[in-house]
PDB file of N, CA and C in Angstrom:
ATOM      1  N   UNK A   1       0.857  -1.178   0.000  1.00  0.00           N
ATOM      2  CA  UNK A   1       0.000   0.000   0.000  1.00  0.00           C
ATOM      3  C   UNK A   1       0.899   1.236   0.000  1.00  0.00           C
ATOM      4  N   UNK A   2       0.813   2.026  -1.220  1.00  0.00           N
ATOM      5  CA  UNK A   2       1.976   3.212  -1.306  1.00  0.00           C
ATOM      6  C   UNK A   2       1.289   3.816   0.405  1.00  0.00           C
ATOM      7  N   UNK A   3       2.620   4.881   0.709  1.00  0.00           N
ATOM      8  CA  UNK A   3       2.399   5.722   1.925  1.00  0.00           C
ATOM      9  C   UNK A   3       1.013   6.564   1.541  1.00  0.00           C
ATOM     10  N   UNK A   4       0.607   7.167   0.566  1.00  0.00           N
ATOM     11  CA  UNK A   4      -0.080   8.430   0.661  1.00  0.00           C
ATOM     12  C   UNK A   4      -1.637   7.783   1.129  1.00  0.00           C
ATOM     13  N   UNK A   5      -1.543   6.746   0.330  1.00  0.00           N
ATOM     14  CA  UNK A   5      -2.772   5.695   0.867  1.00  0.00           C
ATOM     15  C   UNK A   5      -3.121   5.745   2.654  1.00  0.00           C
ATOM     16  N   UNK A   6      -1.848   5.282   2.942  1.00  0.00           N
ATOM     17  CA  UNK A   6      -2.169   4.767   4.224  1.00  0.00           C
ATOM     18  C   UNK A   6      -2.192   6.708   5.175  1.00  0.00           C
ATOM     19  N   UNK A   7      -1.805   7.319   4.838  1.00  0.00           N
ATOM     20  CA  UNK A   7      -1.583   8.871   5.218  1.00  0.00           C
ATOM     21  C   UNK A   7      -2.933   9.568   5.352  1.00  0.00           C
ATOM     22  N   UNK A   8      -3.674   8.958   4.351  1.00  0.00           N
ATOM     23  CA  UNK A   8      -5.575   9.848   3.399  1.00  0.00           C
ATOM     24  C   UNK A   8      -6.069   8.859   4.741  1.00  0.00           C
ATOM     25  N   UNK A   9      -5.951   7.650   4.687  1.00  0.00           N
ATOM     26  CA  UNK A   9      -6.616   6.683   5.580  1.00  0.00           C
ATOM     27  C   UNK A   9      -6.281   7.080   6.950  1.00  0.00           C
ATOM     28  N   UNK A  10      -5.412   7.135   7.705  1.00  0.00           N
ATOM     29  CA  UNK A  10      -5.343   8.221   8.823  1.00  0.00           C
ATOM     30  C   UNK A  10      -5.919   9.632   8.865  1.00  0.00           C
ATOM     31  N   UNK A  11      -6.183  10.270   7.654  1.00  0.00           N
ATOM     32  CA  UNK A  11      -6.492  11.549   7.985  1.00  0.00           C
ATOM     33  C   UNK A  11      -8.353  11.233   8.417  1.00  0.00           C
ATOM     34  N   UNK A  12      -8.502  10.094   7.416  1.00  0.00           N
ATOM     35  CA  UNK A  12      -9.807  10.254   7.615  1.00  0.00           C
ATOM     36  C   UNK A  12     -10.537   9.483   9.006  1.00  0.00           C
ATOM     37  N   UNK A  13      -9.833   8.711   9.552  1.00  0.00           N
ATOM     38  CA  UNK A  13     -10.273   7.750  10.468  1.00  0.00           C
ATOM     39  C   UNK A  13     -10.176   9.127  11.565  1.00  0.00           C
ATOM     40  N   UNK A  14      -9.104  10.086  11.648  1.00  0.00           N
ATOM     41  CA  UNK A  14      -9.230  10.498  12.820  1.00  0.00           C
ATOM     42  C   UNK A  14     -10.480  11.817  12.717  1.00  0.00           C
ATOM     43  N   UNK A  15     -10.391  12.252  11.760  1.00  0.00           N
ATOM     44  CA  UNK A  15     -11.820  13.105  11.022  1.00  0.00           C
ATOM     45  C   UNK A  15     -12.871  12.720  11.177  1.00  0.00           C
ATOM     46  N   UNK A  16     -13.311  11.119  11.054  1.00  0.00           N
ATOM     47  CA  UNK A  16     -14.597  10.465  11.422  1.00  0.00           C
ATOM     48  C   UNK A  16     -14.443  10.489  13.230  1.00  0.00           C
ATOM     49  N   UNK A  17     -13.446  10.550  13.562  1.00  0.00           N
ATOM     50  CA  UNK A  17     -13.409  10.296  15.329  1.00  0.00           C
ATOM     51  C   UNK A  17     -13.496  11.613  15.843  1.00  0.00           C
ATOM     52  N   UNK A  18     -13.543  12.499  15.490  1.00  0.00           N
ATOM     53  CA  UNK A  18     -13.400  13.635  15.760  1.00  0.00           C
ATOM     54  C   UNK A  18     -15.166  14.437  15.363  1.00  0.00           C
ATOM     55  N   UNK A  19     -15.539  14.082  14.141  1.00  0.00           N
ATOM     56  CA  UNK A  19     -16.619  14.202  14.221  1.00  0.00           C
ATOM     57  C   UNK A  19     -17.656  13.651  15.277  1.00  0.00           C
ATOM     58  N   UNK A  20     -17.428  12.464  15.306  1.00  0.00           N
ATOM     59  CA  UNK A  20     -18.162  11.948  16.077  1.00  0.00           C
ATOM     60  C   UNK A  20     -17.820  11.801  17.266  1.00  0.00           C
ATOM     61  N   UNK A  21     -16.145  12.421  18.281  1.00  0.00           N
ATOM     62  CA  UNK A  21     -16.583  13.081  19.850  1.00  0.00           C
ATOM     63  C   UNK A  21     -17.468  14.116  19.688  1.00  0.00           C
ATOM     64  N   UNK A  22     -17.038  15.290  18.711  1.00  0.00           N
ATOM     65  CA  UNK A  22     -17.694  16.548  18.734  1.00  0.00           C
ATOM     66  C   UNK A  22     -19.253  16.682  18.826  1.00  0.00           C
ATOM     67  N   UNK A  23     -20.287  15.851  18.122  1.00  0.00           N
ATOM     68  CA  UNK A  23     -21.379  16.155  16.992  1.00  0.00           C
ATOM     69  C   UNK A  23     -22.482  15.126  17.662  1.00  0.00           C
ATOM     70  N   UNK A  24     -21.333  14.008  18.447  1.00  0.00           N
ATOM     71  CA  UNK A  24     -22.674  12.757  18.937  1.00  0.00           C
ATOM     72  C   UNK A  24     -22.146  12.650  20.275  1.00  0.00           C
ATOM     73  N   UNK A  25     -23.904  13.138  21.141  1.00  0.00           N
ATOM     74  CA  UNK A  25     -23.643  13.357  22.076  1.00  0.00           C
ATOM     75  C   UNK A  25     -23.598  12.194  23.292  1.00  0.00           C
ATOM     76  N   UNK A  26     -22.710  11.774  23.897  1.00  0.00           N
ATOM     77  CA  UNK A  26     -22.441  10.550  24.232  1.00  0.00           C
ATOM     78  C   UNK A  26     -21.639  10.589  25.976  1.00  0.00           C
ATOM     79  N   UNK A  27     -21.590   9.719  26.696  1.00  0.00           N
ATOM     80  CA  UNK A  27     -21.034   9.525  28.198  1.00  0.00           C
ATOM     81  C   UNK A  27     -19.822  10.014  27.485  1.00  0.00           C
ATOM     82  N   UNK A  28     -19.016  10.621  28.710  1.00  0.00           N
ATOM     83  CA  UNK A  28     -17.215  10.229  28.509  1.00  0.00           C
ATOM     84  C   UNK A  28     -16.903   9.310  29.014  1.00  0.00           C
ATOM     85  N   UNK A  29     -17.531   8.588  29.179  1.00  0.00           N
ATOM     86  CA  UNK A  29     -16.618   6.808  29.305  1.00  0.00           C
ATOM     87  C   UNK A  29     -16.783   6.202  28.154  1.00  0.00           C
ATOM     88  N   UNK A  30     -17.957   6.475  27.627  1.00  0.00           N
ATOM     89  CA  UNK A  30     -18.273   5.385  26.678  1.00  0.00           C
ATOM     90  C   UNK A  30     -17.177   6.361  25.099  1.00  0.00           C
ATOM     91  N   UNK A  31     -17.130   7.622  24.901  1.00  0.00           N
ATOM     92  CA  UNK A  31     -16.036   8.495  24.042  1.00  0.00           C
ATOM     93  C   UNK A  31     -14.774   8.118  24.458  1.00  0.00           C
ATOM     94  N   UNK A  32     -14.383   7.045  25.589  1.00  0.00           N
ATOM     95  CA  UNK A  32     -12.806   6.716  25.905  1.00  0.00           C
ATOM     96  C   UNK A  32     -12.407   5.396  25.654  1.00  0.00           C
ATOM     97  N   UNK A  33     -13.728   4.568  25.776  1.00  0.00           N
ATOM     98  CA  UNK A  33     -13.861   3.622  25.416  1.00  0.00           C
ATOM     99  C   UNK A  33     -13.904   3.419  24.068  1.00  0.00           C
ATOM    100  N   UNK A  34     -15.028   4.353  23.134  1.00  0.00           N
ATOM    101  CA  UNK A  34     -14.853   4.397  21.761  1.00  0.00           C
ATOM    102  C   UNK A  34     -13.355   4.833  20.858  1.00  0.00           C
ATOM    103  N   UNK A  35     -12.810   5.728  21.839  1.00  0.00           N
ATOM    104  CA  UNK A  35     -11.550   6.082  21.439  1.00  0.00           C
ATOM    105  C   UNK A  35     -10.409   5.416  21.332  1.00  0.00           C
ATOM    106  N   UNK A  36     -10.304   4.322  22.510  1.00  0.00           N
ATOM    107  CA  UNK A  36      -9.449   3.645  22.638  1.00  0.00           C
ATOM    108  C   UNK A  36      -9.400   2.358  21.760  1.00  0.00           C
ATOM    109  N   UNK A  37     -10.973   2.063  21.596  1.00  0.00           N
ATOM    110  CA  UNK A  37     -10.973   0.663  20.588  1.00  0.00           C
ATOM    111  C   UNK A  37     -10.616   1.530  19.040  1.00  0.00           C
ATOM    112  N   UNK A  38     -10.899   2.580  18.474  1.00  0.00           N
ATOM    113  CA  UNK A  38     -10.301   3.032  17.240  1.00  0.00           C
ATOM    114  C   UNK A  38      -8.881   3.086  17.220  1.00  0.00           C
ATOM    115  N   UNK A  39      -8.133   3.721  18.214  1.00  0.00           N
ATOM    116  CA  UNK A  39      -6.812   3.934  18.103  1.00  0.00           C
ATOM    117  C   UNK A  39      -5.852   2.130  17.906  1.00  0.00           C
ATOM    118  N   UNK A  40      -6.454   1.484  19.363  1.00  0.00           N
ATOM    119  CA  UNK A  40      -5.973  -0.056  18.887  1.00  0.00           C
ATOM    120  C   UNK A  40      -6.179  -0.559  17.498  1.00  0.00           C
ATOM    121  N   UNK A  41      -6.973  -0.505  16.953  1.00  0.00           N
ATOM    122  CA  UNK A  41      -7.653  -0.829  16.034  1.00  0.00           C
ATOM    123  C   UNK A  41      -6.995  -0.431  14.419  1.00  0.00           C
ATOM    124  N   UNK A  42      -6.477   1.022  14.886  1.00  0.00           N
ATOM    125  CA  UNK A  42      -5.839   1.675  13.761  1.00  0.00           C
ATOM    126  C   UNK A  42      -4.088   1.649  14.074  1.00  0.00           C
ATOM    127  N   UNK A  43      -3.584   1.231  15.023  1.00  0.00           N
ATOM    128  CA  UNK A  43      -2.136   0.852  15.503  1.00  0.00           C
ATOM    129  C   UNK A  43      -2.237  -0.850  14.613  1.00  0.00           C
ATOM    130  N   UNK A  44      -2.828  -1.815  14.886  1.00  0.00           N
ATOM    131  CA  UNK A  44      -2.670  -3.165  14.463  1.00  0.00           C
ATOM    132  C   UNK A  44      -2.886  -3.046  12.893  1.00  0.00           C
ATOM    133  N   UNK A  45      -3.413  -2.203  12.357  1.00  0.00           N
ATOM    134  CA  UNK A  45      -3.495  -1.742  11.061  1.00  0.00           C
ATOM    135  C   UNK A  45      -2.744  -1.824  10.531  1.00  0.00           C
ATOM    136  N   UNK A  46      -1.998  -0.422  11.204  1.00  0.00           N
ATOM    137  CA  UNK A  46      -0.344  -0.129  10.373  1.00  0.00           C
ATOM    138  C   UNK A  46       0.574  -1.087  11.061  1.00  0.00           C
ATOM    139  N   UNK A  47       0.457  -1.871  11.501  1.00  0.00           N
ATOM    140  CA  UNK A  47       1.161  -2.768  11.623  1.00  0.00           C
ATOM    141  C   UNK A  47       1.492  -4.432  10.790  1.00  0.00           C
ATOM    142  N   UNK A  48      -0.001  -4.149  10.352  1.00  0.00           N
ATOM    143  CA  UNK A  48       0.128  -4.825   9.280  1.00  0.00           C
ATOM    144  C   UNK A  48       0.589  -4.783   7.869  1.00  0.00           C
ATOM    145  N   UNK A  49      -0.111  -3.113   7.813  1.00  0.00           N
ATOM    146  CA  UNK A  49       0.225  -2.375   6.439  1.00  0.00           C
ATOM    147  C   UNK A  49       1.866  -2.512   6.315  1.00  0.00           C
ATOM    148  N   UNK A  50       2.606  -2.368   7.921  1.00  0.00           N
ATOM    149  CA  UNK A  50       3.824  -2.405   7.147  1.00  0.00           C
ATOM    150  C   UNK A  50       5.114  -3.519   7.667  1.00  0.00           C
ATOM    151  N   UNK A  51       4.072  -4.971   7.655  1.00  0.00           N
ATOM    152  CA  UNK A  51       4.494  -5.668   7.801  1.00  0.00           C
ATOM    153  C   UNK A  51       5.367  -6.132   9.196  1.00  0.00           C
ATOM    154  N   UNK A  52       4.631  -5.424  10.162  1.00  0.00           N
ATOM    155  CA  UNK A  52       5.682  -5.784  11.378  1.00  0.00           C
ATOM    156  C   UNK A  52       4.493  -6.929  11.917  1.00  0.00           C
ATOM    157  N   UNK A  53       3.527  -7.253  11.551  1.00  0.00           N
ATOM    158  CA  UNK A  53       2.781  -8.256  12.091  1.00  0.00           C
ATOM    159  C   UNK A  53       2.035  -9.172  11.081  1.00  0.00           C
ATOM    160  N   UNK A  54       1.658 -10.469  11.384  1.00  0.00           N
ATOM    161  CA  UNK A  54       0.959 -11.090   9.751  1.00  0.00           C
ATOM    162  C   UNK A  54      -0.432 -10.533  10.118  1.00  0.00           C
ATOM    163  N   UNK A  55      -1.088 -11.559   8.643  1.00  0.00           N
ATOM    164  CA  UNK A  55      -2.925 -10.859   8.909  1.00  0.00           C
ATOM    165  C   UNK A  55      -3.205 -12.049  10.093  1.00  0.00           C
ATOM    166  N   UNK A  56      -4.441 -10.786  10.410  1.00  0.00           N
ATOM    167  CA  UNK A  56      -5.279 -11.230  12.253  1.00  0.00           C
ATOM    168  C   UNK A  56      -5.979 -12.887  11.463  1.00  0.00           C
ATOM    169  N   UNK A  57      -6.083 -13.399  10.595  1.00  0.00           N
ATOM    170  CA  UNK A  57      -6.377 -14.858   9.757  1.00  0.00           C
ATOM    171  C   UNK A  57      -5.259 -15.740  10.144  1.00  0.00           C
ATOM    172  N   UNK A  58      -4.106 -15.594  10.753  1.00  0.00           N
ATOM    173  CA  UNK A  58      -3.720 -16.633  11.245  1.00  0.00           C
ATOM    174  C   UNK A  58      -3.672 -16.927  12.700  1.00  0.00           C
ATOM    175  N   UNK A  59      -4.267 -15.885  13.572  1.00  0.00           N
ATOM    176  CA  UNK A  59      -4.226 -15.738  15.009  1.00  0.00           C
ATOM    177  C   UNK A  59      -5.287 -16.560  15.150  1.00  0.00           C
ATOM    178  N   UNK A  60      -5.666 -17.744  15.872  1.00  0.00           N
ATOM    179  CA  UNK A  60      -6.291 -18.704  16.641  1.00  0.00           C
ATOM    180  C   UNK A  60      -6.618 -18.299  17.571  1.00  0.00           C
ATOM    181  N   UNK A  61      -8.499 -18.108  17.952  1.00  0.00           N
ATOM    182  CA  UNK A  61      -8.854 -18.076  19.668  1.00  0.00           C
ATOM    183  C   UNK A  61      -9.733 -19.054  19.876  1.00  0.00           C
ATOM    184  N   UNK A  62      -9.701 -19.918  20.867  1.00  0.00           N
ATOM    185  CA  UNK A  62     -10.145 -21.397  21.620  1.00  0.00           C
ATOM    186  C   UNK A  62      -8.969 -22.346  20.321  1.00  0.00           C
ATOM    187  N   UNK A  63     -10.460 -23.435  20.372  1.00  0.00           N
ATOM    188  CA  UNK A  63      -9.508 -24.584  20.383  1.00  0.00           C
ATOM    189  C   UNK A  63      -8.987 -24.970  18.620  1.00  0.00           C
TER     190      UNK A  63
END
């Protein structure tokens, strides 16, 4: 995935998160909670994007 790709895709994930602390009116637990599952979410990303981890398809949970 060239960089500028993955750069537009950050601008916009944090633009949608930002809209939506600002605009939807919500607990601040549940905006820290929402915050925190995007940011994990967008860290394991680029981690994939740049190969420091394989795809979440070979990670096994139970048996």
């Amino acid at each position: 995935m060239p960089l500028i790709n993955v750069v537009i895709a950050l601008i916009v994930v944090g633009v949608l998160l930002w809209l939506v602390n600002t605009y939807i009116p919500m607990d601040g637990k549940i905006k820290q909670i929402l915050n925190a599952v995007v940011v994990i979410a967008v860290v394991i990303w680029l981690l994939q994007v740049f190969g420091l981890i394989g795809t979440l398809s070979s990670i096994r949970i139970g048996n």
